[in-house]
N, C-alpha and C. Protein backbone atom coordinates (compact mmCIF):
# COMPACT_ATOMS: atom_id res chain seq x y z
N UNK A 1 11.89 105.03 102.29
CA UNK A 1 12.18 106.20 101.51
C UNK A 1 12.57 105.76 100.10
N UNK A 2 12.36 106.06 99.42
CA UNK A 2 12.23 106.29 97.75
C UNK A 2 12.68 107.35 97.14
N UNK A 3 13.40 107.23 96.61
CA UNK A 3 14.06 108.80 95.46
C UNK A 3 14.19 108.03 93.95
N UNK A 4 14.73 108.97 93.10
CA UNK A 4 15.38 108.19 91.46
C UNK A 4 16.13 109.63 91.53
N UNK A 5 16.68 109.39 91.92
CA UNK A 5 18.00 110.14 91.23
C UNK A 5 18.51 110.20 89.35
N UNK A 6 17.84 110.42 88.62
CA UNK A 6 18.01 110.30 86.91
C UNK A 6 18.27 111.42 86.42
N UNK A 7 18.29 111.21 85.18
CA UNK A 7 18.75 112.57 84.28
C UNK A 7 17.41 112.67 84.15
N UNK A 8 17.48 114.05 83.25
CA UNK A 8 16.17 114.62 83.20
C UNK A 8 15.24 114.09 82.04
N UNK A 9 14.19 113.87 82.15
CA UNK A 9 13.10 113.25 81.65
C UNK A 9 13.25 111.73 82.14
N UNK A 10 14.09 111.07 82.99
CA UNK A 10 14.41 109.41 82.91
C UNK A 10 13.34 109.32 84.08
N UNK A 11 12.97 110.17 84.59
CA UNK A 11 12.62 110.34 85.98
C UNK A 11 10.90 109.65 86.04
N UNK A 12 10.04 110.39 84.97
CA UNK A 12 8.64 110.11 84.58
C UNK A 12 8.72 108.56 83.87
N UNK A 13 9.73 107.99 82.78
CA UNK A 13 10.03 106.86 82.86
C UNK A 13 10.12 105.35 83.89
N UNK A 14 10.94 105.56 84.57
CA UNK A 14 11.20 104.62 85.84
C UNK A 14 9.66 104.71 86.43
N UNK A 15 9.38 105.85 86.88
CA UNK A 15 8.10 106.21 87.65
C UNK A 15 7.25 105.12 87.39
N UNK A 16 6.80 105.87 86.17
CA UNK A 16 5.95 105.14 85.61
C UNK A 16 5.59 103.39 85.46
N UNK A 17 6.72 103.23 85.22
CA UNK A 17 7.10 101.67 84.55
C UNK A 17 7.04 101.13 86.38
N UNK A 18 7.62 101.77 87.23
CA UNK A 18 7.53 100.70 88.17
C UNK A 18 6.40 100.93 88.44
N UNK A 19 5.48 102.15 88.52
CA UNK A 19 4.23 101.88 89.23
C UNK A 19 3.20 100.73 88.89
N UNK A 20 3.41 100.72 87.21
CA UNK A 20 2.49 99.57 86.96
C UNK A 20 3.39 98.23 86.85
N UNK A 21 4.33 98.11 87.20
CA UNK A 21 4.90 97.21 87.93
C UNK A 21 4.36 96.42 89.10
N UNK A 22 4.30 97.75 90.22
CA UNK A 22 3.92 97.26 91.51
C UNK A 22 1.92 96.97 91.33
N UNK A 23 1.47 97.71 90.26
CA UNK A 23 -0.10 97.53 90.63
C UNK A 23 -0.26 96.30 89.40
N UNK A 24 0.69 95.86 88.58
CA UNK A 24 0.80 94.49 88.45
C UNK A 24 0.78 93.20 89.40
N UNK A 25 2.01 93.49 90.10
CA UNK A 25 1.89 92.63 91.49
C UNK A 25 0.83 92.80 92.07
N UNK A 26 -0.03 93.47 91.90
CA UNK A 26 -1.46 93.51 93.12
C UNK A 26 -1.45 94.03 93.91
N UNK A 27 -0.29 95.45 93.62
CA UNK A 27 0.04 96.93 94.22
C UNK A 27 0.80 95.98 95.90
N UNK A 28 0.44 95.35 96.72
CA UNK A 28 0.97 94.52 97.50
C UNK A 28 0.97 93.40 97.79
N UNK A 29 1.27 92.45 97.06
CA UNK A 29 1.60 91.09 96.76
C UNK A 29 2.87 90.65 97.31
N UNK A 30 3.32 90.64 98.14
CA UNK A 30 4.19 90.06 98.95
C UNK A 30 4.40 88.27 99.00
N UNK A 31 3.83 87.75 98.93
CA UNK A 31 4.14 86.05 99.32
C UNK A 31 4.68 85.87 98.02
N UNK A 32 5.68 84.63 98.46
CA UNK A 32 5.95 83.44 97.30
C UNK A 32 4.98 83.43 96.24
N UNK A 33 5.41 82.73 95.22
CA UNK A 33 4.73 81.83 94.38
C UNK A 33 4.32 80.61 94.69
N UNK A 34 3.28 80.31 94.76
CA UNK A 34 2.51 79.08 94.80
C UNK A 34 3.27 78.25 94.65
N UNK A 35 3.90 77.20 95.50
CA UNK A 35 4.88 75.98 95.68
C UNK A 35 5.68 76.49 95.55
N UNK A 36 6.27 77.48 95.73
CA UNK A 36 7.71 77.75 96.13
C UNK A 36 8.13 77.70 97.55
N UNK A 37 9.48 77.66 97.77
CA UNK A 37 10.05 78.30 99.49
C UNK A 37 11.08 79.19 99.17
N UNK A 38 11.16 80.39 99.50
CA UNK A 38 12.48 81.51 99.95
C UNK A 38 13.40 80.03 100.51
N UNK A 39 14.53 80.34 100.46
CA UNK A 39 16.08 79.99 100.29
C UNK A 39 16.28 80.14 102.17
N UNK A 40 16.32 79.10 102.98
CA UNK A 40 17.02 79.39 104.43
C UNK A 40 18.02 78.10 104.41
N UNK A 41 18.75 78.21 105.51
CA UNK A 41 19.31 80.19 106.20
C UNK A 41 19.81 80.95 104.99
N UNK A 42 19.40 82.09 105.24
CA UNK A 42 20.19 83.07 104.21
C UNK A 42 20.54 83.95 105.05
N UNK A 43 21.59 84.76 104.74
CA UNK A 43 22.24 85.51 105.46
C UNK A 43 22.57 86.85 104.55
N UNK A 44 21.65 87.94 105.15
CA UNK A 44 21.87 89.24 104.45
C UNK A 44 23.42 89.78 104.55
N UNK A 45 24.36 89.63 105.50
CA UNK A 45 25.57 90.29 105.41
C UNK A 45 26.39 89.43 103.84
N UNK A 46 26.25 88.46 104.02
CA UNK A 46 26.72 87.37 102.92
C UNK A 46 26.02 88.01 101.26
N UNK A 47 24.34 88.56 100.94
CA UNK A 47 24.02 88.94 100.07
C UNK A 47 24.11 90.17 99.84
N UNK A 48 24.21 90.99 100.53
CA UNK A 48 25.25 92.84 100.28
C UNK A 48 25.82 92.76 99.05
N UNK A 49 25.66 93.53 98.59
CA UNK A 49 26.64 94.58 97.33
C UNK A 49 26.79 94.22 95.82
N UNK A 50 26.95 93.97 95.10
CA UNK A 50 26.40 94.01 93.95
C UNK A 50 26.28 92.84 93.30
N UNK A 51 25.35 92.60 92.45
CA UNK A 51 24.81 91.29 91.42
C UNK A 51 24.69 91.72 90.23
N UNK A 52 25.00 91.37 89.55
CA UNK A 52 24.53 91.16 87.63
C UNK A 52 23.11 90.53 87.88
N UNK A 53 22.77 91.03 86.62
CA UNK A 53 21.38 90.67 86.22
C UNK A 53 21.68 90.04 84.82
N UNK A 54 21.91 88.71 84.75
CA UNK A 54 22.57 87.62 83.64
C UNK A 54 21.33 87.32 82.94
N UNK A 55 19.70 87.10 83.30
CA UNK A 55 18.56 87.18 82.22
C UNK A 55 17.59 87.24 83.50
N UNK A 56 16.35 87.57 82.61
CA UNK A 56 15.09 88.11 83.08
C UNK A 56 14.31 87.49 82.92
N UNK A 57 12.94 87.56 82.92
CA UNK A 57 11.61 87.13 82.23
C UNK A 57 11.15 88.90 82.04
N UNK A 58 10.62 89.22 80.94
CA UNK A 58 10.54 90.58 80.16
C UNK A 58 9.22 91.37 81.06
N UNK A 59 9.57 92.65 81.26
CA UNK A 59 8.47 93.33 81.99
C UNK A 59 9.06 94.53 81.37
N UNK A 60 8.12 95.34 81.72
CA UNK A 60 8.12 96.68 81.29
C UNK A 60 9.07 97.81 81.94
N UNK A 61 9.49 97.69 82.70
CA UNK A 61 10.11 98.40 83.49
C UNK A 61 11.55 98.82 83.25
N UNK A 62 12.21 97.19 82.81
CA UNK A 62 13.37 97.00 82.22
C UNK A 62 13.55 97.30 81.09
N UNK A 63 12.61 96.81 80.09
CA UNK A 63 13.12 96.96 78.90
C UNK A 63 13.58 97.57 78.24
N UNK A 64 14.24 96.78 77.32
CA UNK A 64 15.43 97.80 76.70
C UNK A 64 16.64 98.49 77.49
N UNK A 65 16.48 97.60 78.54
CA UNK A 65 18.62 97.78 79.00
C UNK A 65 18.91 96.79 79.28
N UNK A 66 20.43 97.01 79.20
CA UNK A 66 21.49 96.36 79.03
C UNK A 66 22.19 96.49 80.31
N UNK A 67 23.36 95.28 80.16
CA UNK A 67 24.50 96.36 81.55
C UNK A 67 23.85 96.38 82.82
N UNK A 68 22.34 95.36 83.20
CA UNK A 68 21.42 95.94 84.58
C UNK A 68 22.14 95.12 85.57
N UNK A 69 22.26 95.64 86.95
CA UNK A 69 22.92 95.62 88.31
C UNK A 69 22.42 95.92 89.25
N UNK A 70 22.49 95.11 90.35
CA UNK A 70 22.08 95.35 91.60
C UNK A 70 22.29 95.54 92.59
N UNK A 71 22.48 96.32 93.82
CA UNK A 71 23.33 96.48 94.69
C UNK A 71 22.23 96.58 96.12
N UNK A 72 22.41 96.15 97.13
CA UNK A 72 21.87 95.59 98.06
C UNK A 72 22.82 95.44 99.23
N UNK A 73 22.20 96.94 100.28
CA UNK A 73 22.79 97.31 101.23
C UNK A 73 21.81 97.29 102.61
N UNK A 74 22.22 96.75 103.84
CA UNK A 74 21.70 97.05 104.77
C UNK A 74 21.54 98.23 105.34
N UNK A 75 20.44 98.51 106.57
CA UNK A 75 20.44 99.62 106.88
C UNK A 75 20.31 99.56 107.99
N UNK A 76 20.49 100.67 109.28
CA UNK A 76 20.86 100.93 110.43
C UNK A 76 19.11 100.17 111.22
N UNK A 77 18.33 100.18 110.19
CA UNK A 77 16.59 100.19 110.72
C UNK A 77 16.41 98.72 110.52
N UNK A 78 17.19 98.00 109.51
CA UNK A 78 16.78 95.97 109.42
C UNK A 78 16.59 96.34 107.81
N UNK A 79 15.97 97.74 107.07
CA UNK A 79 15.74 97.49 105.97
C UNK A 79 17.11 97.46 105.45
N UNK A 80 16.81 96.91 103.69
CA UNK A 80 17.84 97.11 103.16
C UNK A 80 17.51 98.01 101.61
N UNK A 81 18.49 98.99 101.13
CA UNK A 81 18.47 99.65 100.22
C UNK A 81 18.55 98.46 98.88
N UNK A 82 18.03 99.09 98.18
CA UNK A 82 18.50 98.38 96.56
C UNK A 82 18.38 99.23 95.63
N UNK A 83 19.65 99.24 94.81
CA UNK A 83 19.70 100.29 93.83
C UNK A 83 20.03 99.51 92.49
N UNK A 84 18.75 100.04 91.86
CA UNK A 84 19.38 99.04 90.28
C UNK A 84 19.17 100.07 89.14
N UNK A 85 20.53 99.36 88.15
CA UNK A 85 21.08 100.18 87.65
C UNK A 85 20.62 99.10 86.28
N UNK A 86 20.86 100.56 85.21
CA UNK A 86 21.00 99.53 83.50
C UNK A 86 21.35 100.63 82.65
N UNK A 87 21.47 100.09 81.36
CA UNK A 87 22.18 101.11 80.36
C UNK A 87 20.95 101.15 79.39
N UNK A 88 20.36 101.93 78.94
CA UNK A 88 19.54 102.58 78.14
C UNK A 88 19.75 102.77 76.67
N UNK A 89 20.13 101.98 75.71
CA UNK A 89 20.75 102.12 74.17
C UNK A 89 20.17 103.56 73.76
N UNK A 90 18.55 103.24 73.86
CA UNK A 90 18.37 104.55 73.21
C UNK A 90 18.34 105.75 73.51
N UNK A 91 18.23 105.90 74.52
CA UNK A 91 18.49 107.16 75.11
C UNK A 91 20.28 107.62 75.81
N UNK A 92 20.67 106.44 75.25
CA UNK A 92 22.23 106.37 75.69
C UNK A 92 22.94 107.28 76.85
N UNK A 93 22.02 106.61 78.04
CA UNK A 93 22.30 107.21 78.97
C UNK A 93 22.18 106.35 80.83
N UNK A 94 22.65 105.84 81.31
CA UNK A 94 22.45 105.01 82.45
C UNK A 94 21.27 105.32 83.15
N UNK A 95 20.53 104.41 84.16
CA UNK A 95 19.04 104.81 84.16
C UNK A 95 19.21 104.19 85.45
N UNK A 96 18.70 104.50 86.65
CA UNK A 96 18.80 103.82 88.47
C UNK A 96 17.26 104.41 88.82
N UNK A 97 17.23 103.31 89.77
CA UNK A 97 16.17 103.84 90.75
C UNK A 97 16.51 103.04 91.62
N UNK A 98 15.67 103.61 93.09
CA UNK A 98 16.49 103.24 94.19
C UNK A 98 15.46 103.35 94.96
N UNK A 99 15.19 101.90 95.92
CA UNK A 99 14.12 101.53 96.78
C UNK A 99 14.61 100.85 97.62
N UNK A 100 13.55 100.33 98.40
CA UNK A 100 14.09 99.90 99.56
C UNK A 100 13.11 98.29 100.43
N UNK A 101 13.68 97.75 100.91
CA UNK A 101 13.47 96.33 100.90
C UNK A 101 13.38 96.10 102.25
N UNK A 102 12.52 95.06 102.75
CA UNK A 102 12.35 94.74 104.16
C UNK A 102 11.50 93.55 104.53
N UNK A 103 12.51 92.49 105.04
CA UNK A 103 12.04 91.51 105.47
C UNK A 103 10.52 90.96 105.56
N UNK A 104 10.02 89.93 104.81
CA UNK A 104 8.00 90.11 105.26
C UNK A 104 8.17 88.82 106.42
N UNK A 105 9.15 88.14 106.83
CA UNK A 105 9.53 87.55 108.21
C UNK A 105 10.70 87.42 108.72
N UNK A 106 10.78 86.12 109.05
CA UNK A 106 12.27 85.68 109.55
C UNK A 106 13.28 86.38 109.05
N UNK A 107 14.36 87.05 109.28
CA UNK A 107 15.57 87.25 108.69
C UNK A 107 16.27 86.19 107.90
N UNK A 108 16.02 85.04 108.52
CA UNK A 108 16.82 83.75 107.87
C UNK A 108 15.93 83.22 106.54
N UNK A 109 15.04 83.55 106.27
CA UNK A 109 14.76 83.08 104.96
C UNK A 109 14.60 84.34 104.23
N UNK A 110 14.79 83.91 102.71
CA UNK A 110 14.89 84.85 101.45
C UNK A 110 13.73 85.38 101.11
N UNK A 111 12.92 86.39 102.13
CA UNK A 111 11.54 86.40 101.30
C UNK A 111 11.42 88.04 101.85
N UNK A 112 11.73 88.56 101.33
CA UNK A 112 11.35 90.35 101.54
C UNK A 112 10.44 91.20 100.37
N UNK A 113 10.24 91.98 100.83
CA UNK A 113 9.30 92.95 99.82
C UNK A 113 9.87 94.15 99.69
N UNK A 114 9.82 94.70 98.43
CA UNK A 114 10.71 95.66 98.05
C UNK A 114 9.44 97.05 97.28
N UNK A 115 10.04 98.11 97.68
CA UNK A 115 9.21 99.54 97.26
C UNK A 115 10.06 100.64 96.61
N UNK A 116 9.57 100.78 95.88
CA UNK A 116 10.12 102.19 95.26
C UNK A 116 9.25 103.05 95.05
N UNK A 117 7.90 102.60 95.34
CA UNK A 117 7.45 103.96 95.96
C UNK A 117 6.31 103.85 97.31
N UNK A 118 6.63 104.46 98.48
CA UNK A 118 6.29 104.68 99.52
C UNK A 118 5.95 103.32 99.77
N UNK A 119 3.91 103.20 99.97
CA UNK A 119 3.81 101.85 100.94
C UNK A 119 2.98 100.65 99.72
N UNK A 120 3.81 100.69 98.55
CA UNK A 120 3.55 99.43 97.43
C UNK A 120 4.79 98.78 97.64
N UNK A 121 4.63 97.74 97.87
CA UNK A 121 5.54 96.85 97.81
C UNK A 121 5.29 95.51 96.84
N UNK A 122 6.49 95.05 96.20
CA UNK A 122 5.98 93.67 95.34
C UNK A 122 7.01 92.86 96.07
N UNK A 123 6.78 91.61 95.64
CA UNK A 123 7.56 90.32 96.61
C UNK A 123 8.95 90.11 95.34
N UNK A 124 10.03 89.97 96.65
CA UNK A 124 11.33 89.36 96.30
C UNK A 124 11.72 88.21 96.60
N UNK A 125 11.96 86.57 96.08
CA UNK A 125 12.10 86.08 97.28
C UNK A 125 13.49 85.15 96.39
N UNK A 126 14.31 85.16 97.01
CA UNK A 126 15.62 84.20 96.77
C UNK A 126 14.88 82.75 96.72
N UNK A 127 15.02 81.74 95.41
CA UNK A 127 14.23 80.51 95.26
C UNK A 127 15.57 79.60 95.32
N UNK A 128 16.59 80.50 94.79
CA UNK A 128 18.06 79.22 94.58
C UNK A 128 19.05 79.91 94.52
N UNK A 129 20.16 79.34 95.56
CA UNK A 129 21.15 80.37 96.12
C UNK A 129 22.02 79.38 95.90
N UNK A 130 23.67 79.60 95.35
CA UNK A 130 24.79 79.30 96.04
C UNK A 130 25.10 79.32 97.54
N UNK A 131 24.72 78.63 98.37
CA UNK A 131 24.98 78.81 99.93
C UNK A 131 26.10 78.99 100.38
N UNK A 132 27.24 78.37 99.81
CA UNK A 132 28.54 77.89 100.19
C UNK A 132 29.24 79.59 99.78
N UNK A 133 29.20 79.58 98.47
CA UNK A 133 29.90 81.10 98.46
C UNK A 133 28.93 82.63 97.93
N UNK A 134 27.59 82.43 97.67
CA UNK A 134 26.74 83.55 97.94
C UNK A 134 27.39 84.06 95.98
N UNK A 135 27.42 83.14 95.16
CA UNK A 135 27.63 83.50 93.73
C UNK A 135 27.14 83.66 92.77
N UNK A 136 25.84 83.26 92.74
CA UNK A 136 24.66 82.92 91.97
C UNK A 136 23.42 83.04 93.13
N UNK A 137 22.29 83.14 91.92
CA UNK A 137 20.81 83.57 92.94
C UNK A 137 20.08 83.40 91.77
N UNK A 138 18.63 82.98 92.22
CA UNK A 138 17.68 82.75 90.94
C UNK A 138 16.79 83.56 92.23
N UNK A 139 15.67 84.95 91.68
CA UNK A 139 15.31 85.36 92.34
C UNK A 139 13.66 85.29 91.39
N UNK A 140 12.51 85.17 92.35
CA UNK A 140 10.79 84.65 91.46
C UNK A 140 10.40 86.58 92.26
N UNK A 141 9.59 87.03 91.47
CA UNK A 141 8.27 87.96 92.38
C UNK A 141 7.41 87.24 92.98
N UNK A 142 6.03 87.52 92.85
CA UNK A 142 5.34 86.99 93.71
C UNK A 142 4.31 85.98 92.82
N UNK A 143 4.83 85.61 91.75
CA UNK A 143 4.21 84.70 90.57
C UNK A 143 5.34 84.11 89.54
N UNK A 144 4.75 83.88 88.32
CA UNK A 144 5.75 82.45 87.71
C UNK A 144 6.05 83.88 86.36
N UNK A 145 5.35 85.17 86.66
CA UNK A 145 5.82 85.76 85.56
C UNK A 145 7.03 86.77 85.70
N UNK A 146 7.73 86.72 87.10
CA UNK A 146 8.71 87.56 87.33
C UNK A 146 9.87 86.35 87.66
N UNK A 147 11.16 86.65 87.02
CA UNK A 147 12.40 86.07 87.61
C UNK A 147 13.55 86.25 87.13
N UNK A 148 14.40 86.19 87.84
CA UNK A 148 15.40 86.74 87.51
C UNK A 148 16.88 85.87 87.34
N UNK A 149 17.98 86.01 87.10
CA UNK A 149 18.83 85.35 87.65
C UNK A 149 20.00 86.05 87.70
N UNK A 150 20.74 86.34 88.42
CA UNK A 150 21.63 87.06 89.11
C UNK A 150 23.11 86.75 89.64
N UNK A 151 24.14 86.83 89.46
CA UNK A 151 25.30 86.24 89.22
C UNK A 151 26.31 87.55 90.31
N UNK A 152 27.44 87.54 90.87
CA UNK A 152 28.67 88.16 91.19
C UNK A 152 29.52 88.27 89.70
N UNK A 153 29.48 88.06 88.73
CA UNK A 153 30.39 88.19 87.73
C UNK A 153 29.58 88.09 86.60
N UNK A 154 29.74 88.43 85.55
CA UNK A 154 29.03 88.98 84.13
C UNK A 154 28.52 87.52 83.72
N UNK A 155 29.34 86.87 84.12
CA UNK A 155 28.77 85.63 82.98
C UNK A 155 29.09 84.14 84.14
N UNK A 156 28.28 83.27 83.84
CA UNK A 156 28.52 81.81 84.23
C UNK A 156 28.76 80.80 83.21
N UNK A 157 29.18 79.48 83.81
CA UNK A 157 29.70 78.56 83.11
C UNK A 157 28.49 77.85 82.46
N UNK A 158 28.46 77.94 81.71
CA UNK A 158 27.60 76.97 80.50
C UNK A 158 27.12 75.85 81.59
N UNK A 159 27.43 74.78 82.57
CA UNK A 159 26.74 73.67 82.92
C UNK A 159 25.79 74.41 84.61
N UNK A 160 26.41 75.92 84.84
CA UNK A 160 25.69 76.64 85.91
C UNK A 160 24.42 76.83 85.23
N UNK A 161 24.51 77.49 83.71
CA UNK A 161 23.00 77.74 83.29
C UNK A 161 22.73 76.93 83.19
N UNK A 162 22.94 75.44 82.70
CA UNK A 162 21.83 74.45 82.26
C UNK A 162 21.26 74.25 83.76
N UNK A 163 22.22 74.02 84.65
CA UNK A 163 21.42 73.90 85.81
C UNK A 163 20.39 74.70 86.41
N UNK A 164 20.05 76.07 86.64
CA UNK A 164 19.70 76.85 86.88
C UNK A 164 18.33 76.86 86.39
N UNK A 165 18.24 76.48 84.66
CA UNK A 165 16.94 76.84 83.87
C UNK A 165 16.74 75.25 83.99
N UNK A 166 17.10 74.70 83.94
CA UNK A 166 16.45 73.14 84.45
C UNK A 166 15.70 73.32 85.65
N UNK A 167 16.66 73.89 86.85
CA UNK A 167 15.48 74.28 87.98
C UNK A 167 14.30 75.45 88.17
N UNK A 168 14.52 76.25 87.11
CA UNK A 168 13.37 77.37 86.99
C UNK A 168 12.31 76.63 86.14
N UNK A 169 12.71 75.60 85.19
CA UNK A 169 11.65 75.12 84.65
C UNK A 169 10.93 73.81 85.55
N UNK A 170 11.72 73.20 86.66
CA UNK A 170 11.17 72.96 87.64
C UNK A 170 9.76 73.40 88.37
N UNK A 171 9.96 74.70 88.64
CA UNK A 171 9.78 75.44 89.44
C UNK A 171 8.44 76.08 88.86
N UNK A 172 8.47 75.64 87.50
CA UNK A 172 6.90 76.35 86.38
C UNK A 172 7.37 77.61 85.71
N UNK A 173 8.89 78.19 85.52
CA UNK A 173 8.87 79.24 85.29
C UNK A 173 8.87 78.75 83.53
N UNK A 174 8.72 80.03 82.71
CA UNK A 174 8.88 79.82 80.99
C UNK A 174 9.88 80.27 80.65
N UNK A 175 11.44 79.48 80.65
CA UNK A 175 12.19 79.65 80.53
C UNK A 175 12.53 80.01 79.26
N UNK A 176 11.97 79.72 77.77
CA UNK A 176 12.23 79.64 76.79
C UNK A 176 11.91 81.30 76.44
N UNK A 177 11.36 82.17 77.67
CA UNK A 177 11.04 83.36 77.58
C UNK A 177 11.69 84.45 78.10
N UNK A 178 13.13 83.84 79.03
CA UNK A 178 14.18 84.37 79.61
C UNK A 178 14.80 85.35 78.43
N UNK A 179 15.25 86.50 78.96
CA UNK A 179 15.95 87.64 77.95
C UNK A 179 17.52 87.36 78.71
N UNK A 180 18.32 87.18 78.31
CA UNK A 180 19.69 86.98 78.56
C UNK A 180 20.27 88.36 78.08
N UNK A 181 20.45 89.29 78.88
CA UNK A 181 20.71 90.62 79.88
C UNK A 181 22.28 90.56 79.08
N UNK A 182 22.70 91.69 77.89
CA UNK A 182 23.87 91.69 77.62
C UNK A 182 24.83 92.51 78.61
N UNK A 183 26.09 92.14 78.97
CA UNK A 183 27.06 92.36 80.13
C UNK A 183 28.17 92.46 79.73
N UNK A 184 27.92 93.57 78.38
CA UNK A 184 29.70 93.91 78.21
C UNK A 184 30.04 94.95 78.48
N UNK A 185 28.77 96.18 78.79
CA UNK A 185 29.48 98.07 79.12
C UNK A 185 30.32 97.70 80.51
N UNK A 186 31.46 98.44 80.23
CA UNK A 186 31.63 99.21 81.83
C UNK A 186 30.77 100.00 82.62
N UNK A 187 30.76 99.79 83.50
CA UNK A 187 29.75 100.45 84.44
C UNK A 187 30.48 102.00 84.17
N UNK A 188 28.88 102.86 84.19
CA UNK A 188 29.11 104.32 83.77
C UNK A 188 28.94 105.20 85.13
């Protein structure tokens, strides 16, 4: 199930932007990136409830917010909800949409596919996790042009990022193309 709950006109926005989002991904593109592995064991009770979005690689969907967040809830069925949130400068107004995510195997590894609308799904897959306390996450789509990196707190320590983009540039991503996601609004 899929909704956007937005203010009015935000609604044809999101729409939009994710659809050619998902028919970017290849409308269902689910697997890894080529030499990658999803993150095991991972443990969904441990990744629940909300993440910062600390930088990106630039897509259309996002752009132009600020303040973006993620929240990631299980559900009674194995799926899990995800609701992401950002702040909108110009339209100065908070902007969500809200989809929903579901394992493409094992529970124990990081590799699910996520929809926001009905049966398109694009690939999520956890590439580099804090294991020990679930604090940090470097998350790829289903190619070297989606990634993310994702934090429990607004900001990390200067030798967490060097590490992090040392391993995304590992990994083939173009780090020098990362948007570093400003994280000073209060959540609205």
């Amino acid at each position: 199930m899929s909704y956007f709950p937005l203010p009015a006109g935000a609604h044809h926005r999101w729409a939009g932007l994710l659809l050619l989002f998902l028919f970017g991904l290849g409308a269902c593109s689910t697997a890894p990136p080529v030499g990658m592995t999803p993150v095991t064991p991972f443990d969904l009770t441990r990744y629940e409830g909300k993440w910062y979005e600390l930088a990106r690689l630039d897509h259309s969907f996002e752009r132009g917010l600020s303040d973006v967040s993620a929240t990631y809830r299980a559900q009674p069925d194995g799926s899990v909800e995800v609701i992401n949130r950002g702040y909108d400068s110009e339209r100065k107004d908070w902007q969500q949409a809200v989809g929903r995510a579901l394992f493409t195997g094992d529970p124990n590894r990081a590799s699910l596919k996520v929809s926001f609308f009905g049966p398109f799904y694009g690939g999520y897959h956890v590439v580099a996790l804090d294991q020990e306390d679930y604090r940090w996450a470097m998350v790829a789509g289903p190619n070297r042009d989606y990634l993310w990196i994702l934090a429990r707190e607004k900001q990390i320590s200067a030798d967490l990022r060097d590490r992090l983009l040392s391993q995304a540039r590992t990994l083939g991503f173009a780090v020098e193309q990362l948007i570093w996601v400003d994280q000073t609004r209060q959540d609205g």
